[in-house]
C-alpha atoms as a PDB file:
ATOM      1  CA  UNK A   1     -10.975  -0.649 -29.026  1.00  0.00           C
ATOM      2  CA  UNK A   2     -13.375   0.703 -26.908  1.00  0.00           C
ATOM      3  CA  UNK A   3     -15.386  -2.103 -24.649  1.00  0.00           C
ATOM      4  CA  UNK A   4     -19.101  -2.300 -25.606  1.00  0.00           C
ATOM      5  CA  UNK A   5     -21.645  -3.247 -23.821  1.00  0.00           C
ATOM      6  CA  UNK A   6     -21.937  -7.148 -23.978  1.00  0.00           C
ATOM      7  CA  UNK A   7     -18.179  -7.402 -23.775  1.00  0.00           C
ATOM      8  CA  UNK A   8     -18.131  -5.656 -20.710  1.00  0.00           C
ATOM      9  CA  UNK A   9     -21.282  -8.150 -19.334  1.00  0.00           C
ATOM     10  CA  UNK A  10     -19.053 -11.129 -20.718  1.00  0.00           C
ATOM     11  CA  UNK A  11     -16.271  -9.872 -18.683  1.00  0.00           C
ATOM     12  CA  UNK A  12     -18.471  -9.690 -15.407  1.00  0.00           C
ATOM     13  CA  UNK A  13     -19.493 -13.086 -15.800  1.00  0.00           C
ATOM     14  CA  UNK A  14     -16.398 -14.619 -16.839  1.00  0.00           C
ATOM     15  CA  UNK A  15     -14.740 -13.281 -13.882  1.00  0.00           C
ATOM     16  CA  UNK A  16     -15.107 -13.311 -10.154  1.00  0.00           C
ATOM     17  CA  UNK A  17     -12.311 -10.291  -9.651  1.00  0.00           C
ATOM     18  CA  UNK A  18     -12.421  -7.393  -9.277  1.00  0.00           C
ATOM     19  CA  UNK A  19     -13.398  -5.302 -12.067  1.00  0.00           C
ATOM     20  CA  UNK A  20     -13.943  -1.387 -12.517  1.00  0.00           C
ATOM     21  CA  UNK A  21     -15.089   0.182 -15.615  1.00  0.00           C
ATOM     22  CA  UNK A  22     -14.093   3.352 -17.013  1.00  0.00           C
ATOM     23  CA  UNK A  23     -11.569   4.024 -14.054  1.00  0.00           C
ATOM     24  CA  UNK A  24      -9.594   7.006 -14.454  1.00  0.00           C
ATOM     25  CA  UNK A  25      -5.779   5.661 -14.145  1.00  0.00           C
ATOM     26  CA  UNK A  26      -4.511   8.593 -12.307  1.00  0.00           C
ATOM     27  CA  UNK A  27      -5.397   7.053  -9.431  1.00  0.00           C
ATOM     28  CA  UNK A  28      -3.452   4.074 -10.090  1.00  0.00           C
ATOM     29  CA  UNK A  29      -0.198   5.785 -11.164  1.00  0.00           C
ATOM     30  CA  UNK A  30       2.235   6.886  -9.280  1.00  0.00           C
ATOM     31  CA  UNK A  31       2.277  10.311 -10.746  1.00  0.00           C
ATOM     32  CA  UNK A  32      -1.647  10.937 -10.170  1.00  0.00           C
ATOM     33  CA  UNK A  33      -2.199  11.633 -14.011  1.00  0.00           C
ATOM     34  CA  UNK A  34      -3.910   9.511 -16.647  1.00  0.00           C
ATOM     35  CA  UNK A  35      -7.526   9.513 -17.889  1.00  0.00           C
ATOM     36  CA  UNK A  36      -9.787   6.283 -17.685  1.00  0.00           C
ATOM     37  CA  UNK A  37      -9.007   3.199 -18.884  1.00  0.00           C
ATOM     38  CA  UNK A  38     -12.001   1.138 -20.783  1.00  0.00           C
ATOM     39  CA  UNK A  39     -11.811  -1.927 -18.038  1.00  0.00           C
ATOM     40  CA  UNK A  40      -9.159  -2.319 -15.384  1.00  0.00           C
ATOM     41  CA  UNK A  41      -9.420  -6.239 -13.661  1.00  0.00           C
ATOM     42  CA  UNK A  42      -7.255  -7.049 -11.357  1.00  0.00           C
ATOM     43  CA  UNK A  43      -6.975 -11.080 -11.609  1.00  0.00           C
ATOM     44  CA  UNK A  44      -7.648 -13.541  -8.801  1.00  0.00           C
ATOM     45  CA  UNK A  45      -5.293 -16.213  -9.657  1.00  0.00           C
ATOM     46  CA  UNK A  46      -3.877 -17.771 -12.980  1.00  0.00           C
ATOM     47  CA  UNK A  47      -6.606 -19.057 -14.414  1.00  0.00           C
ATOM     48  CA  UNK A  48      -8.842 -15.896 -14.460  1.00  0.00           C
ATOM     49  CA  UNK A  49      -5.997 -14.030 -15.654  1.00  0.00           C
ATOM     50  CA  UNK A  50      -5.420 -16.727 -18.352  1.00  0.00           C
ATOM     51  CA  UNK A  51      -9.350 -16.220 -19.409  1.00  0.00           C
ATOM     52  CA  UNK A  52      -9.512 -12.176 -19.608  1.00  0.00           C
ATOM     53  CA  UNK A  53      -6.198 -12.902 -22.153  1.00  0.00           C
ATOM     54  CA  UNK A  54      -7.803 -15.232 -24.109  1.00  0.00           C
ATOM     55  CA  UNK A  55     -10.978 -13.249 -24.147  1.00  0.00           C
ATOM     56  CA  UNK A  56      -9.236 -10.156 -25.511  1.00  0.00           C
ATOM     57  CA  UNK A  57      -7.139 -11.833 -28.214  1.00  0.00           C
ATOM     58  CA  UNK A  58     -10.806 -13.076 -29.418  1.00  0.00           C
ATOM     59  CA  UNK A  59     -12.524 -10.263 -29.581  1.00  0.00           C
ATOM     60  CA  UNK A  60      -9.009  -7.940 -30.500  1.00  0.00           C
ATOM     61  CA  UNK A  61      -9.250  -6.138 -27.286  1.00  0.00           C
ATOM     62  CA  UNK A  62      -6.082  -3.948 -26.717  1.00  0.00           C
ATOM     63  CA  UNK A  63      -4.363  -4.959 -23.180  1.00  0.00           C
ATOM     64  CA  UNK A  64      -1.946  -3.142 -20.951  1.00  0.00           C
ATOM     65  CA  UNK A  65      -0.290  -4.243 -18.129  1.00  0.00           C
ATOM     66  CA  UNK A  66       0.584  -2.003 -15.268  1.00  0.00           C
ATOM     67  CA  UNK A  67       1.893  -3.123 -11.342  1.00  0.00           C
ATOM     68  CA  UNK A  68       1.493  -0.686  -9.158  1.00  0.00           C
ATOM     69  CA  UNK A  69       1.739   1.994 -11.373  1.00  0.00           C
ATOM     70  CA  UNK A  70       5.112   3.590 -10.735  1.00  0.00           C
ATOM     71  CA  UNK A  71       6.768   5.759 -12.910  1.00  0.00           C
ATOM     72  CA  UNK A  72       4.702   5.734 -15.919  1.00  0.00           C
ATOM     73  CA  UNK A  73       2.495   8.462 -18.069  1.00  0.00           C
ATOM     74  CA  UNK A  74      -0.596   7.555 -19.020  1.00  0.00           C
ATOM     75  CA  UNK A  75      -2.083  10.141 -21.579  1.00  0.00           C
ATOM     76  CA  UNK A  76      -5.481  12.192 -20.444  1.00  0.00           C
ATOM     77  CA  UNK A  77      -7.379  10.348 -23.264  1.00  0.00           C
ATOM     78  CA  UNK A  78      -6.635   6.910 -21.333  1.00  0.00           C
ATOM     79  CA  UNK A  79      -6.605   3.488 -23.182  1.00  0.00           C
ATOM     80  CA  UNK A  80      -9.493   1.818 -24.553  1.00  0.00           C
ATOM     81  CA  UNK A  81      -8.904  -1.629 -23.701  1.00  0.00           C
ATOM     82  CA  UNK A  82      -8.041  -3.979 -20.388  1.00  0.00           C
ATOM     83  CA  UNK A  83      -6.018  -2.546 -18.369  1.00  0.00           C
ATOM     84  CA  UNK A  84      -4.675  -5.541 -15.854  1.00  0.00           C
ATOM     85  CA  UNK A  85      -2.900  -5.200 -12.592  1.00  0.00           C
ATOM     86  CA  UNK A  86      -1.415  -8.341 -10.192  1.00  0.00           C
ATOM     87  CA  UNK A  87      -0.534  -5.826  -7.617  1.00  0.00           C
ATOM     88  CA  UNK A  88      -3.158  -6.819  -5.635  1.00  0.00           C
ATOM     89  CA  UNK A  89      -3.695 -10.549  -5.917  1.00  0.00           C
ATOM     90  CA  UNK A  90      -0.392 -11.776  -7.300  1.00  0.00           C
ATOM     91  CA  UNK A  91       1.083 -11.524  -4.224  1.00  0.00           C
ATOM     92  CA  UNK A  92       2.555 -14.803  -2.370  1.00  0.00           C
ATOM     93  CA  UNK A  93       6.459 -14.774  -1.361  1.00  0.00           C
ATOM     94  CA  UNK A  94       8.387 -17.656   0.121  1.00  0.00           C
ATOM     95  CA  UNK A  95      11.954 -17.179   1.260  1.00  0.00           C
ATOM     96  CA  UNK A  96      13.333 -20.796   1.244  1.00  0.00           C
ATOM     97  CA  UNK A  97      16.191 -22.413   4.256  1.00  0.00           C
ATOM     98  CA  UNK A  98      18.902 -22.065   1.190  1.00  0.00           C
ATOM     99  CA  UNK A  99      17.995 -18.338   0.447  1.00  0.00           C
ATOM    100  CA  UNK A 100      15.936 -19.173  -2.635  1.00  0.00           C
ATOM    101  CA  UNK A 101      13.155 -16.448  -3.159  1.00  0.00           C
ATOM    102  CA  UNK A 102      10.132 -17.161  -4.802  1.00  0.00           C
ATOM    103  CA  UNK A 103       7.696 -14.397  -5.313  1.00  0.00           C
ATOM    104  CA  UNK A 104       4.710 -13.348  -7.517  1.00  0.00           C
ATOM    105  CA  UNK A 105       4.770 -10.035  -9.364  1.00  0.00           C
ATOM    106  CA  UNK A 106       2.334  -8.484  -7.213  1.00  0.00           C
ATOM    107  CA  UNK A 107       4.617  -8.599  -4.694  1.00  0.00           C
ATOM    108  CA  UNK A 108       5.958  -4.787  -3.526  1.00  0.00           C
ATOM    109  CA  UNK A 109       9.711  -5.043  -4.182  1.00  0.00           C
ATOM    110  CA  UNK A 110      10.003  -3.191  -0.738  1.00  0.00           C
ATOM    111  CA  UNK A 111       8.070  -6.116   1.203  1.00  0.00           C
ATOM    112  CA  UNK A 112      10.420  -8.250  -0.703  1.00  0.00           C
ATOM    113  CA  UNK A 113      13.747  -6.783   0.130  1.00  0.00           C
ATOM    114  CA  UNK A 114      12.531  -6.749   4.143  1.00  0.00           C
ATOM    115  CA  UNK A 115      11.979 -10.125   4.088  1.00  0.00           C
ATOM    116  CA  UNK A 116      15.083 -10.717   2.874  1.00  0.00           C
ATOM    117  CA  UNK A 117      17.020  -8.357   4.907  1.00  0.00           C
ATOM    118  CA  UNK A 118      14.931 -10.250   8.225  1.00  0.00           C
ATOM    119  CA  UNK A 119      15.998 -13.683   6.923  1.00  0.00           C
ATOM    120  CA  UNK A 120      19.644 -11.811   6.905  1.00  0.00           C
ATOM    121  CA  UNK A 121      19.779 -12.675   2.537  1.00  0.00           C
ATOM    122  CA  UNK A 122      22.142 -10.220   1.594  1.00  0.00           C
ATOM    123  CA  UNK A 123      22.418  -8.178  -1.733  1.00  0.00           C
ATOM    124  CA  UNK A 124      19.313  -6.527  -1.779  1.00  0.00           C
ATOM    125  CA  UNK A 125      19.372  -4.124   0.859  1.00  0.00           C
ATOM    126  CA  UNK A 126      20.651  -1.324  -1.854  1.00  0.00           C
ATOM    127  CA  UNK A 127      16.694  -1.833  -2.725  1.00  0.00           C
ATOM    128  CA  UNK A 128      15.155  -0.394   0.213  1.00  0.00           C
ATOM    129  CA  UNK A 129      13.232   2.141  -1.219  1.00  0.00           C
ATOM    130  CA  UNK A 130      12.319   1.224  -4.527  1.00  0.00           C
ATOM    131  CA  UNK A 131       8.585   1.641  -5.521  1.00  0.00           C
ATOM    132  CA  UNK A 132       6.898  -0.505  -7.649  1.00  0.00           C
ATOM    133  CA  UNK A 133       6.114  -4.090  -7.853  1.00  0.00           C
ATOM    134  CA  UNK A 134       8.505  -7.189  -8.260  1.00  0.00           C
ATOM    135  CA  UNK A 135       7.300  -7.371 -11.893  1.00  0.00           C
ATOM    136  CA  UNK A 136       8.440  -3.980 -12.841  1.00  0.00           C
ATOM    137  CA  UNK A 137      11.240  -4.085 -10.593  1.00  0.00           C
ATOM    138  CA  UNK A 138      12.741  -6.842 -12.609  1.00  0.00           C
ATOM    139  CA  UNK A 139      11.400  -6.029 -16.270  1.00  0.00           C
ATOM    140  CA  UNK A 140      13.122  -2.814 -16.123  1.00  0.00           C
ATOM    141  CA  UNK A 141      16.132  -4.370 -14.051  1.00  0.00           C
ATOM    142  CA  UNK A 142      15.536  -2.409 -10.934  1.00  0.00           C
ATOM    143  CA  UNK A 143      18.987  -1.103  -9.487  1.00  0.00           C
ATOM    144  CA  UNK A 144      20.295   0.959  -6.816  1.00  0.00           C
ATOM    145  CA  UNK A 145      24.357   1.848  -5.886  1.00  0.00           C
ATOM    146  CA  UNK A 146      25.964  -0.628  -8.037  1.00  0.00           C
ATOM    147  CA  UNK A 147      23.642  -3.292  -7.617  1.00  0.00           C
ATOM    148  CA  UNK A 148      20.733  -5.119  -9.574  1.00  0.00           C
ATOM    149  CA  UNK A 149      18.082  -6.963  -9.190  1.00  0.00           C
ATOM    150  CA  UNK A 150      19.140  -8.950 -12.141  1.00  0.00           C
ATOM    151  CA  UNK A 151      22.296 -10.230 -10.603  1.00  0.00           C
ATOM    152  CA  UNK A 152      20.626 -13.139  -8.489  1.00  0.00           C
ATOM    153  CA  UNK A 153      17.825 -14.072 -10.766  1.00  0.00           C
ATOM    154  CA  UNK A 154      17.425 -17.562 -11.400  1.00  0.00           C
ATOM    155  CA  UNK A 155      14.248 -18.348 -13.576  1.00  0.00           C
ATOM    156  CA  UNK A 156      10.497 -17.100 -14.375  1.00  0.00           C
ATOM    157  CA  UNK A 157       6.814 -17.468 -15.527  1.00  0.00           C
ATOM    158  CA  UNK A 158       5.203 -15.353 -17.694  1.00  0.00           C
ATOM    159  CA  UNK A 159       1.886 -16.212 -19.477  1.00  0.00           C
ATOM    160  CA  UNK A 160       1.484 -15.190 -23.035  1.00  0.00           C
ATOM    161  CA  UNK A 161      -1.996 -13.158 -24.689  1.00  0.00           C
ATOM    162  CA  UNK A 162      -2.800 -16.147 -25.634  1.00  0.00           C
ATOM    163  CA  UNK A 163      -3.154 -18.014 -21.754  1.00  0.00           C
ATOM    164  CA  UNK A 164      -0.326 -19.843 -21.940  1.00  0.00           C
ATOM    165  CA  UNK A 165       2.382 -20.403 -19.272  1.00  0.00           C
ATOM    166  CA  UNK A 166       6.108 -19.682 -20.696  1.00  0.00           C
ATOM    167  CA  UNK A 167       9.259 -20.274 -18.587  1.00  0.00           C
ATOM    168  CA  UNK A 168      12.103 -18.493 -19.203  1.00  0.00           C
ATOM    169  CA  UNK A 169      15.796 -19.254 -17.357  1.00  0.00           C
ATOM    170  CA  UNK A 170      18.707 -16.251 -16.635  1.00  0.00           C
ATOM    171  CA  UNK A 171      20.146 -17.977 -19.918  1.00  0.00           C
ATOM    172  CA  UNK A 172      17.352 -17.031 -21.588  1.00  0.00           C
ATOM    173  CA  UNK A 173      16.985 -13.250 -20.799  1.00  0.00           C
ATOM    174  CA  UNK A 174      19.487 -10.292 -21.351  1.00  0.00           C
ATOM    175  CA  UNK A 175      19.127  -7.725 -18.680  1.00  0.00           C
ATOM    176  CA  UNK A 176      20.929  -3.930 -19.108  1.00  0.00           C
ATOM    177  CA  UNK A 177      20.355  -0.601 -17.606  1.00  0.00           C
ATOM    178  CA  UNK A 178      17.032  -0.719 -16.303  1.00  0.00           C
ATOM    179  CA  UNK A 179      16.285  -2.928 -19.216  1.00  0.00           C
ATOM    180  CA  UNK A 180      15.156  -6.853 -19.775  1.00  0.00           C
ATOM    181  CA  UNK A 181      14.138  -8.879 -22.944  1.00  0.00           C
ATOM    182  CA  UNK A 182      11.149 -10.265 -21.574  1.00  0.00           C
ATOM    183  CA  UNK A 183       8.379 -10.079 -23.980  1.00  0.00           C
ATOM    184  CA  UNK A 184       6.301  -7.108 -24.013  1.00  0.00           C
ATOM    185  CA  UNK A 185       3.271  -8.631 -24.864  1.00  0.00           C
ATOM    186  CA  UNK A 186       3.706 -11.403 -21.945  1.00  0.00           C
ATOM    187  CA  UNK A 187       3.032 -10.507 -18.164  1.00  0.00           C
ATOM    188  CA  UNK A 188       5.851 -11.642 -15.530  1.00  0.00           C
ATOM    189  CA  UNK A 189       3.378 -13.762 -12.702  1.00  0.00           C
ATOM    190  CA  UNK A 190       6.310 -15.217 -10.638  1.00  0.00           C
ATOM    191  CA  UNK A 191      10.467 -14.880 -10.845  1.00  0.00           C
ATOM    192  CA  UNK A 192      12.511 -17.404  -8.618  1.00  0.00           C
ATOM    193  CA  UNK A 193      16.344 -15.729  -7.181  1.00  0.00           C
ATOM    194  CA  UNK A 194      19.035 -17.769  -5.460  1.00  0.00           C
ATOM    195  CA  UNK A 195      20.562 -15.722  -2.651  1.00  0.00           C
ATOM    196  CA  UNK A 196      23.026 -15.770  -0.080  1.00  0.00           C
ATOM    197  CA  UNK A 197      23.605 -15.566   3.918  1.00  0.00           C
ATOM    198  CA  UNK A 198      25.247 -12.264   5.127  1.00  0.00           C
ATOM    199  CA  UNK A 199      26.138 -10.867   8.253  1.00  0.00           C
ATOM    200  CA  UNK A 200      23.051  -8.986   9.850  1.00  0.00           C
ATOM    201  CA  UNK A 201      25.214  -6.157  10.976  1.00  0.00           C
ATOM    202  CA  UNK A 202      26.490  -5.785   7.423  1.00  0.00           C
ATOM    203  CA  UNK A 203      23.413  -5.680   5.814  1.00  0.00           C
ATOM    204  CA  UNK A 204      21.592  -3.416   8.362  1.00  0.00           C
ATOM    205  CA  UNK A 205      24.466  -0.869   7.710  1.00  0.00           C
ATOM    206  CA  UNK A 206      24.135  -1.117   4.044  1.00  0.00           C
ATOM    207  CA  UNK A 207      20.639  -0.638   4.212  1.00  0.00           C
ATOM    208  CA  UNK A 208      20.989   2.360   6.125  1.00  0.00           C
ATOM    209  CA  UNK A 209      23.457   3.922   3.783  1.00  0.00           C
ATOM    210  CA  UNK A 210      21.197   3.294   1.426  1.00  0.00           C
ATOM    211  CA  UNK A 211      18.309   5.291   3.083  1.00  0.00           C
ATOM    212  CA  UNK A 212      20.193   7.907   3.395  1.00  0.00           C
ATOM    213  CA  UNK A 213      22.004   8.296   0.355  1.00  0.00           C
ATOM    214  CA  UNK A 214      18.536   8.085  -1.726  1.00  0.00           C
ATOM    215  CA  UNK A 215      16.866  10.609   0.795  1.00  0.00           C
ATOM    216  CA  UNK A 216      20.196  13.082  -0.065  1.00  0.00           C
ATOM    217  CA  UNK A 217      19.305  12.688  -3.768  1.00  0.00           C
END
């Protein structure tokens, strides 16, 4: 539904993010097309984005979730509803001494994968290259020559319309070709993967394969 007036002055005072009304979405898609979206809020932490959920289920306010907008088609009439993004603000990473990643969704899968090639983790150098965030990356199973982003997940947090935090383990979740069965109406905020050591010269050649194979294509 489209946002009226003292819904969009509830929003403003609810929230301290940051907020844009009536933004046209093709220029937050990767494809440059897309007309304006009825609020787009891009959450500070997980309470705020907790509160705009909550809000909307009240007051049956469609939502959409995008990252940073790669490779999808948003239509020229837009969406009349919230529009939320973590690209921006969702965005801490911490590579632990046992190779255990733990990043936000905000996180750009490509800052993720050079971390992890610098802290010489191997198995996701195939990456390099990918757009997107780390929440698209591993809702739609993000893959490159053979290999997944899938194969060294561990565990996650979504939250739920509703507020809520849900955990979900690798048990849990089937993953196919550039597929998952994470909810679609919950939003990934943080995914945890256990890695392993490699040798640096390995990895800095399969990276560069990489490169250059995608460039070919």
């Amino acid at each position: 539904m489209q946002l009226n007036i003292k819904q969009k002055n509830t929003i403003e005072t609810m929230l301290s993010s940051k907020i844009i009304f009536n933004e046209p979405l093709m220029n937050h898609t990767s494809f440059g097309i897309g007309g304006p979206a009825s609020c787009l809020v891009y959450p500070n932490n997980r309470e705020e984005l907790s509160q705009v959920l909550q809000y909307a289920k009240k007051e049956n306010i469609s939502v959409f979730f995008i990252g940073s907008g790669s490779n999808i088609l948003v239509w020229d009439r837009g969406f009349n509803g919230i529009v939320i993004s973590l690209r921006k603000t969702f965005k801490n990473l911490t590579i632990k001494a046992n190779h255990q990643i733990i990043a936000e969704s905000g996180v750009m899968l490509g800052n993720l994968v050079k971390k992890a090639i610098h802290s010489n983790i191997k198995g996701l150098e195939s990456l390099i290259g990918v757009p997107g965030t780390l929440g698209g990356a591993l809702i739609m199973n993000a893959g490159a020559f053979g290999n997944e982003i899938s194969n060294y997940f561990t565990e996650a947090q979504t939250m739920t319309i509703e507020g809520e935090i849900k955990k979900y383990n690798k048990n849990q979740i089937n993953f196919s070709y550039r597929n998952s069965t994470f909810p679609k109406n919950e939003i990934l905020i943080e995914a945890t993967f256990n890695c392993t050591e490699g040798v640096p010269s390995v990895i800095q050649k399969d990276k560069q394969n990489a490169s250059l194979s995608r460039k070919a294509k």
